[in-house]
C-alpha atoms as a PDB file:
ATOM      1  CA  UNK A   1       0.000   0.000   0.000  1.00  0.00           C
ATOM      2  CA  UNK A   2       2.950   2.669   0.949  1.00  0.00           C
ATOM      3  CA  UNK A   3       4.391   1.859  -2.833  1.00  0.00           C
ATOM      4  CA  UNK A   4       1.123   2.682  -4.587  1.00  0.00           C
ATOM      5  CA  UNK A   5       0.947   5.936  -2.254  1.00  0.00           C
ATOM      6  CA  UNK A   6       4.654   6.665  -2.481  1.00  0.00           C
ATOM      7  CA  UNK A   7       4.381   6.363  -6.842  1.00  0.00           C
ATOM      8  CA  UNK A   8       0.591   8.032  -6.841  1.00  0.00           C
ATOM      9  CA  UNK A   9       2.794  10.992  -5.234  1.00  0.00           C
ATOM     10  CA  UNK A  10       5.484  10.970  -7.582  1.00  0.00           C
ATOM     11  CA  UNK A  11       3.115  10.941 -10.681  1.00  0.00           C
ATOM     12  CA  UNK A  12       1.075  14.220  -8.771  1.00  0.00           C
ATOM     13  CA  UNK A  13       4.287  15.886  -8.229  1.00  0.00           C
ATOM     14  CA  UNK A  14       5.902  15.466 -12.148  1.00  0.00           C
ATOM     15  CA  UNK A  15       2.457  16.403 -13.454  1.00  0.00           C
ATOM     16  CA  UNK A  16       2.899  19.803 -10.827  1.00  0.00           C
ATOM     17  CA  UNK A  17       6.527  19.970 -12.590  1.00  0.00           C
ATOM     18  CA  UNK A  18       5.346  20.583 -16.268  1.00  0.00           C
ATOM     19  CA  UNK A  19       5.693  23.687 -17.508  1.00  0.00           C
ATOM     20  CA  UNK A  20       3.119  26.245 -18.254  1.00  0.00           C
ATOM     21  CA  UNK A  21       2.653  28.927 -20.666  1.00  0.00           C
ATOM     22  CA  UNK A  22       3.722  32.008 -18.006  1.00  0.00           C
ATOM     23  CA  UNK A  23       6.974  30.189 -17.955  1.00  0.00           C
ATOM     24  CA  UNK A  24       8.285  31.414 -21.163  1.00  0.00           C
ATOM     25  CA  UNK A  25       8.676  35.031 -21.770  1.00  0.00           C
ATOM     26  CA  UNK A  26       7.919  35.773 -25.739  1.00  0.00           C
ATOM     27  CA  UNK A  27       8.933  38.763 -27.677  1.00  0.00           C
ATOM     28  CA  UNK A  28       8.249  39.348 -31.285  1.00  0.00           C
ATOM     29  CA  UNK A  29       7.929  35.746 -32.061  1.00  0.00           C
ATOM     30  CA  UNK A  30      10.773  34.981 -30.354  1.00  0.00           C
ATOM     31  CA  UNK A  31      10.855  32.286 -27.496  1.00  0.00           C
ATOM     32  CA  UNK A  32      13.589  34.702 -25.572  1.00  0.00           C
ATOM     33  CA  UNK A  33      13.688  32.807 -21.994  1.00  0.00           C
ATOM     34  CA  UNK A  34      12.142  29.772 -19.937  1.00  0.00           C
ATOM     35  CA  UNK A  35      11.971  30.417 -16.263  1.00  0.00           C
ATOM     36  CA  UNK A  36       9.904  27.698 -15.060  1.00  0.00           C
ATOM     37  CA  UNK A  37      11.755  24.784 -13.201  1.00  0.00           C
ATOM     38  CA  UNK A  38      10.463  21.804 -15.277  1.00  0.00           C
ATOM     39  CA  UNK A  39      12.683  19.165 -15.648  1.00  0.00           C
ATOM     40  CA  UNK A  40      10.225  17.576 -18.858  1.00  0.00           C
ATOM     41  CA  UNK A  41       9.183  20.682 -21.080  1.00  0.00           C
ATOM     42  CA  UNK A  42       6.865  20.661 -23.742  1.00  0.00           C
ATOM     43  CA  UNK A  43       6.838  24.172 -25.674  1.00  0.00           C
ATOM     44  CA  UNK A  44       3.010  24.825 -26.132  1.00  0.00           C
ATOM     45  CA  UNK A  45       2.699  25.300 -29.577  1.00  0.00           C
ATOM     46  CA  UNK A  46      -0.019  28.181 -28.710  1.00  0.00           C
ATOM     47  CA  UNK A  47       3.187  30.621 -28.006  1.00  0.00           C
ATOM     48  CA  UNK A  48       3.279  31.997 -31.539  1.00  0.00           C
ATOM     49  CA  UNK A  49       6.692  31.654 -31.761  1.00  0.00           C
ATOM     50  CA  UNK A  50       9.163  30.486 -34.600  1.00  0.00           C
ATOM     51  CA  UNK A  51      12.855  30.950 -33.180  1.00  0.00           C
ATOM     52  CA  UNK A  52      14.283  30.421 -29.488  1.00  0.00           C
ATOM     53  CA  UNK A  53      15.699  32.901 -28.476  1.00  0.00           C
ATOM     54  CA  UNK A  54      19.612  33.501 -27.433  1.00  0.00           C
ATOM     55  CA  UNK A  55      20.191  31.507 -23.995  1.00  0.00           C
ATOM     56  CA  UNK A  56      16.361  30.880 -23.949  1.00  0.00           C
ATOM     57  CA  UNK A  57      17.205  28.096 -21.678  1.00  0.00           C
ATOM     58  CA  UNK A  58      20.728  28.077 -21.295  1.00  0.00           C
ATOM     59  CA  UNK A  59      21.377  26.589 -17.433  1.00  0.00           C
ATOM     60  CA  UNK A  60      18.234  25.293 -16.603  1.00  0.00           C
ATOM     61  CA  UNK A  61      17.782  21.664 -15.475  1.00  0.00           C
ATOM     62  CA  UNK A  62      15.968  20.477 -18.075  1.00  0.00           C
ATOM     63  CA  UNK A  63      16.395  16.626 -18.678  1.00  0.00           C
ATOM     64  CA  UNK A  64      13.587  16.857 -21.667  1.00  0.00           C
ATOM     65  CA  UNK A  65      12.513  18.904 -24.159  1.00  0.00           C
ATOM     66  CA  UNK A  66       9.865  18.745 -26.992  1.00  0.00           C
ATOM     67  CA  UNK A  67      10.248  21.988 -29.704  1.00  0.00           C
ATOM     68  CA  UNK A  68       6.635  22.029 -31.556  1.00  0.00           C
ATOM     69  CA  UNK A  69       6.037  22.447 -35.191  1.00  0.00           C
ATOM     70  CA  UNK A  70       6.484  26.086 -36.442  1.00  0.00           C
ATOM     71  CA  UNK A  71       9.639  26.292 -34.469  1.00  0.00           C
ATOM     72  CA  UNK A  72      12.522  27.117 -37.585  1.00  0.00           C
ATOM     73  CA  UNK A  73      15.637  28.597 -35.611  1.00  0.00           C
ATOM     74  CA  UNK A  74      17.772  27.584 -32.382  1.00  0.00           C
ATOM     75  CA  UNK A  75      19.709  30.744 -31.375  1.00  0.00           C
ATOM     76  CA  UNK A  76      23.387  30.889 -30.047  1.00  0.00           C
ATOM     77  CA  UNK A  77      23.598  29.181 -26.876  1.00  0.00           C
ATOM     78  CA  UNK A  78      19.789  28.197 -26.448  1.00  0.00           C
ATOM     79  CA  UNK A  79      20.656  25.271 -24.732  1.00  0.00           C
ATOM     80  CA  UNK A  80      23.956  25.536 -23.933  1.00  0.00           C
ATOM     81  CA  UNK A  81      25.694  24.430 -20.565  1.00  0.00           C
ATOM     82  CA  UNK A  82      21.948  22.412 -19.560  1.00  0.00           C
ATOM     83  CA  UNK A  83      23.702  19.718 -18.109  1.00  0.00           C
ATOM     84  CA  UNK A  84      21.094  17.616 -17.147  1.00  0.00           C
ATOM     85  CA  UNK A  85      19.360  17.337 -20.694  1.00  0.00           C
ATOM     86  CA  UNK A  86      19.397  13.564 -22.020  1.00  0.00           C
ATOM     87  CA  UNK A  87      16.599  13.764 -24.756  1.00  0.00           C
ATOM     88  CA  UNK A  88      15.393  16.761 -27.285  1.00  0.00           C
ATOM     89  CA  UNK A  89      12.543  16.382 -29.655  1.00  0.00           C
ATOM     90  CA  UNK A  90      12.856  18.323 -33.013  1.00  0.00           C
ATOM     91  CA  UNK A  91      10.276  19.240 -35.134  1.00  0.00           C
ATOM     92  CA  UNK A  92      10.032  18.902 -39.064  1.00  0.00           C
ATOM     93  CA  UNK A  93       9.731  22.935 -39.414  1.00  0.00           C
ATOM     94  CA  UNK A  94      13.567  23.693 -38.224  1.00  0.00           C
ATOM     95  CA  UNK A  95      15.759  24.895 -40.273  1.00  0.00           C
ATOM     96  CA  UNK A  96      19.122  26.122 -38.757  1.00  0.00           C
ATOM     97  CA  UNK A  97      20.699  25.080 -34.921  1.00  0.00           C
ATOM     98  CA  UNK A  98      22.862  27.711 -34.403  1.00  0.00           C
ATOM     99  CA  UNK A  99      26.136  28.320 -33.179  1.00  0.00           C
ATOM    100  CA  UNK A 100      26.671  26.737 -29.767  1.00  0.00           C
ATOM    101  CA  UNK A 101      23.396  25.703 -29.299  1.00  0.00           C
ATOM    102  CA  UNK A 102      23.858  22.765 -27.305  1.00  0.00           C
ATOM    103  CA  UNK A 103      27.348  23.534 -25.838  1.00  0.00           C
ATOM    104  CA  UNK A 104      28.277  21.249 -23.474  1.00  0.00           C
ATOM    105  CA  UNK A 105      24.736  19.301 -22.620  1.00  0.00           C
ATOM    106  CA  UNK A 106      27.372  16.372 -21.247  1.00  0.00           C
ATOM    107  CA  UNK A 107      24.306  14.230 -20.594  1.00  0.00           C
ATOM    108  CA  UNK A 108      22.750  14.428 -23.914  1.00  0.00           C
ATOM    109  CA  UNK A 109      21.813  10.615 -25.294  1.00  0.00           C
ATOM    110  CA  UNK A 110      19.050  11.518 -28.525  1.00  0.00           C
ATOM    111  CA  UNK A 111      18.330  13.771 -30.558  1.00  0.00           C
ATOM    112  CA  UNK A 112      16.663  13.767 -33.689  1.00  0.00           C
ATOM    113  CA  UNK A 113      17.338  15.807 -36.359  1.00  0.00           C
ATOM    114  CA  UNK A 114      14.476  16.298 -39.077  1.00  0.00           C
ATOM    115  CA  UNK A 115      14.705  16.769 -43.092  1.00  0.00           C
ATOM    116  CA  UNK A 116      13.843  20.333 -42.685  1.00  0.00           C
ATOM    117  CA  UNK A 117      17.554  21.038 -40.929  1.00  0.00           C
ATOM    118  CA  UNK A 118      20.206  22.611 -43.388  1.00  0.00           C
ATOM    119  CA  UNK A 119      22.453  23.937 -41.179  1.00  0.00           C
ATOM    120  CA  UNK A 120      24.133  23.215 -37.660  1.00  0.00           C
ATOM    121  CA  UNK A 121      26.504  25.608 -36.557  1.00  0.00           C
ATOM    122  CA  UNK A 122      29.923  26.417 -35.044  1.00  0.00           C
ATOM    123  CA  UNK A 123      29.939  24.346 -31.906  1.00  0.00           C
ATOM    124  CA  UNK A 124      26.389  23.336 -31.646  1.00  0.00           C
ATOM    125  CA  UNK A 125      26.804  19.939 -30.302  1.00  0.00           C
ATOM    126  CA  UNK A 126      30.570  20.524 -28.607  1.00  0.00           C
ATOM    127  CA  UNK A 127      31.101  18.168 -25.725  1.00  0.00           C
ATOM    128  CA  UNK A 128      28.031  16.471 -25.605  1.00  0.00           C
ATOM    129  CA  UNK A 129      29.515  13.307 -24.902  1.00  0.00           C
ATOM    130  CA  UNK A 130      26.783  11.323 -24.139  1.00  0.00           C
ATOM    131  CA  UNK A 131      25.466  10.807 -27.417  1.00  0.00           C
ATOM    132  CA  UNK A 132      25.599   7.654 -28.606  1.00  0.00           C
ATOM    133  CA  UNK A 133      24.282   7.709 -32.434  1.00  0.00           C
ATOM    134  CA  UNK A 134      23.685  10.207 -35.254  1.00  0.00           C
ATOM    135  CA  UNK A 135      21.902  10.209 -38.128  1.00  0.00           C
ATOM    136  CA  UNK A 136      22.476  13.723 -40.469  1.00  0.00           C
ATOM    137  CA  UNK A 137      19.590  14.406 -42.989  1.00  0.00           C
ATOM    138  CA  UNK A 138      20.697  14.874 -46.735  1.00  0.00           C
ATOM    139  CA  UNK A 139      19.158  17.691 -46.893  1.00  0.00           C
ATOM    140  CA  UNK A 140      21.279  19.374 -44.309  1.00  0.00           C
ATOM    141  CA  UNK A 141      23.878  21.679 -46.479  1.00  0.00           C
ATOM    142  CA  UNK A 142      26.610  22.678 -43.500  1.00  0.00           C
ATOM    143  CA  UNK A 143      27.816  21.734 -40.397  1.00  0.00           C
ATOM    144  CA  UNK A 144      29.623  24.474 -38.375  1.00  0.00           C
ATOM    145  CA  UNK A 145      33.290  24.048 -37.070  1.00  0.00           C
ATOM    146  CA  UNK A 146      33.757  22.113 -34.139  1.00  0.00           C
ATOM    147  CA  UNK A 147      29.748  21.316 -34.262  1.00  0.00           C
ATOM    148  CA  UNK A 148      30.941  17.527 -32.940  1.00  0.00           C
ATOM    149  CA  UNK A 149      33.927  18.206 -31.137  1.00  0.00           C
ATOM    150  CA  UNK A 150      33.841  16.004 -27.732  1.00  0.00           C
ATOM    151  CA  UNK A 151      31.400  13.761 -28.560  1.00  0.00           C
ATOM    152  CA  UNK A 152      33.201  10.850 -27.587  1.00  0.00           C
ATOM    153  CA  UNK A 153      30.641   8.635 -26.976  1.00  0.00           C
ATOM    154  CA  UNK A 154      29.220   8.845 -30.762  1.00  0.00           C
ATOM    155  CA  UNK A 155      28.954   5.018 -31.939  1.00  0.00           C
ATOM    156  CA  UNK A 156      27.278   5.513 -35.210  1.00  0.00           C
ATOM    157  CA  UNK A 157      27.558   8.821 -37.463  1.00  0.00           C
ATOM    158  CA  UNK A 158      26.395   9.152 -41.073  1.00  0.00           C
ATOM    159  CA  UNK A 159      26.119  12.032 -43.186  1.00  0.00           C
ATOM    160  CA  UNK A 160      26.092  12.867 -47.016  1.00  0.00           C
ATOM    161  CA  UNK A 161      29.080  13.437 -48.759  1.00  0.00           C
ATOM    162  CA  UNK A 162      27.870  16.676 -49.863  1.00  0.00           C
ATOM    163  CA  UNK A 163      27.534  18.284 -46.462  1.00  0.00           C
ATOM    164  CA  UNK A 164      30.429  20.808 -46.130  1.00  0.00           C
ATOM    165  CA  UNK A 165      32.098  20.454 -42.966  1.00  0.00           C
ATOM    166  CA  UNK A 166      33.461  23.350 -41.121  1.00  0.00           C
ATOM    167  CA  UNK A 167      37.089  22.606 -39.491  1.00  0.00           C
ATOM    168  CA  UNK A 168      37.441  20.146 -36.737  1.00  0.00           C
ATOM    169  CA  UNK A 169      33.546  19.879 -37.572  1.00  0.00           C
ATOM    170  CA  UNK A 170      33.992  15.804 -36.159  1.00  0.00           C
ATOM    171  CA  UNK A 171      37.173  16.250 -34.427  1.00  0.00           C
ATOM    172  CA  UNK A 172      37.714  13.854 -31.833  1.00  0.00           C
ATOM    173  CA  UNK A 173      35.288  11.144 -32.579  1.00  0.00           C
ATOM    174  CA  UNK A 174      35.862   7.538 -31.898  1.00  0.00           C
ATOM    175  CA  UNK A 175      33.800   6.142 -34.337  1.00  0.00           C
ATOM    176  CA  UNK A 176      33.786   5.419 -38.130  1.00  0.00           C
ATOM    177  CA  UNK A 177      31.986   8.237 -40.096  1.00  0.00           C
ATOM    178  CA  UNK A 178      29.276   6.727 -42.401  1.00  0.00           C
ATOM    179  CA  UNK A 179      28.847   8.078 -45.654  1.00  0.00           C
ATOM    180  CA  UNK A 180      25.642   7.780 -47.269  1.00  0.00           C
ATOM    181  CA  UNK A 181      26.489   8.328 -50.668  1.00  0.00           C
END
């Protein structure tokens, strides 16, 4: 009986943890910060907004985040130094990561990255070391310098030979790069 009470509580208390729509402060379309405490966030597609913002959520301790559909840009640093983030959900409307977006989110395991993506930028994934397999879209036309620098625990990474590759864009993996064509 104290295990059923003891989860019941758990469930109540994540479901008081998601994040609601005062949480993010929006300006001109532009997702500029989170400053709920949500470890699982789900952007409500309601915001209006087609870009995060500069160090939207840079530092937080998100473990989870879902971007909804309409979202096209990841600003500089939106993510970066969230050290606690293992899984981000990207939708099929975004276009560019930018440059250090994901800067060292050392905990990161999955990520997906959609069609839609045609550019990743300087740094974006540096010293995320936790993920473990990659799979770039054909459609995506550069990736930044450094974007996979430190990602030591990549097992798997593919990616067209006509994606341009910025300097030390994969420097430091361990594993085989796949070319698709």
């Amino acid at each position: 009986m104290k295990r059923v009470f003891f989860f019941s509580g758990f469930l109540l208390a994540a479901a008081l943890l998601i994040a609601q729509a005062p949480d993010f402060i929006v300006k001109d379309r532009v997702l500029v910060k989170y400053r709920g405490a949500a470890q699982l966030v789900a952007i409500p597609s309601n915001l209006g907004v087609d870009r995060i913002g500069e160090r939207a959520f840079a530092g937080t301790p998100l473990v989870s985040v879902k971007i909804p559909p309409g979202i096209a840009f990841i600003d500089e640093r939106a993510f970066a130094g969230c050290s606690f983030l293992t899984e981000v959900s990207l939708p099929n409307t975004l276009t560019v990561i930018g440059r250090r977006a994901f800067f060292n989110c050392v905990m990161l395991e999955k990520i997906n990255l959609p069609r839609s993506l045609i550019s990743i930028g300087d740094g974006a994934f540096f010293n995320c070391r936790s993920l473990r397999e990659l799979d770039i879209p054909d459609t995506l036309r550069t990736i930044g310098g450094r974007a996979f620098s430190g990602c030591l625990g990549l097992e798997k990474f593919s990616l067209s030979r006509r994606t341009k590759l910025g300097e030390h864009a994969l420097m430091g993996l361990r594993c085989p790069v796949d070319y698709k064509d």
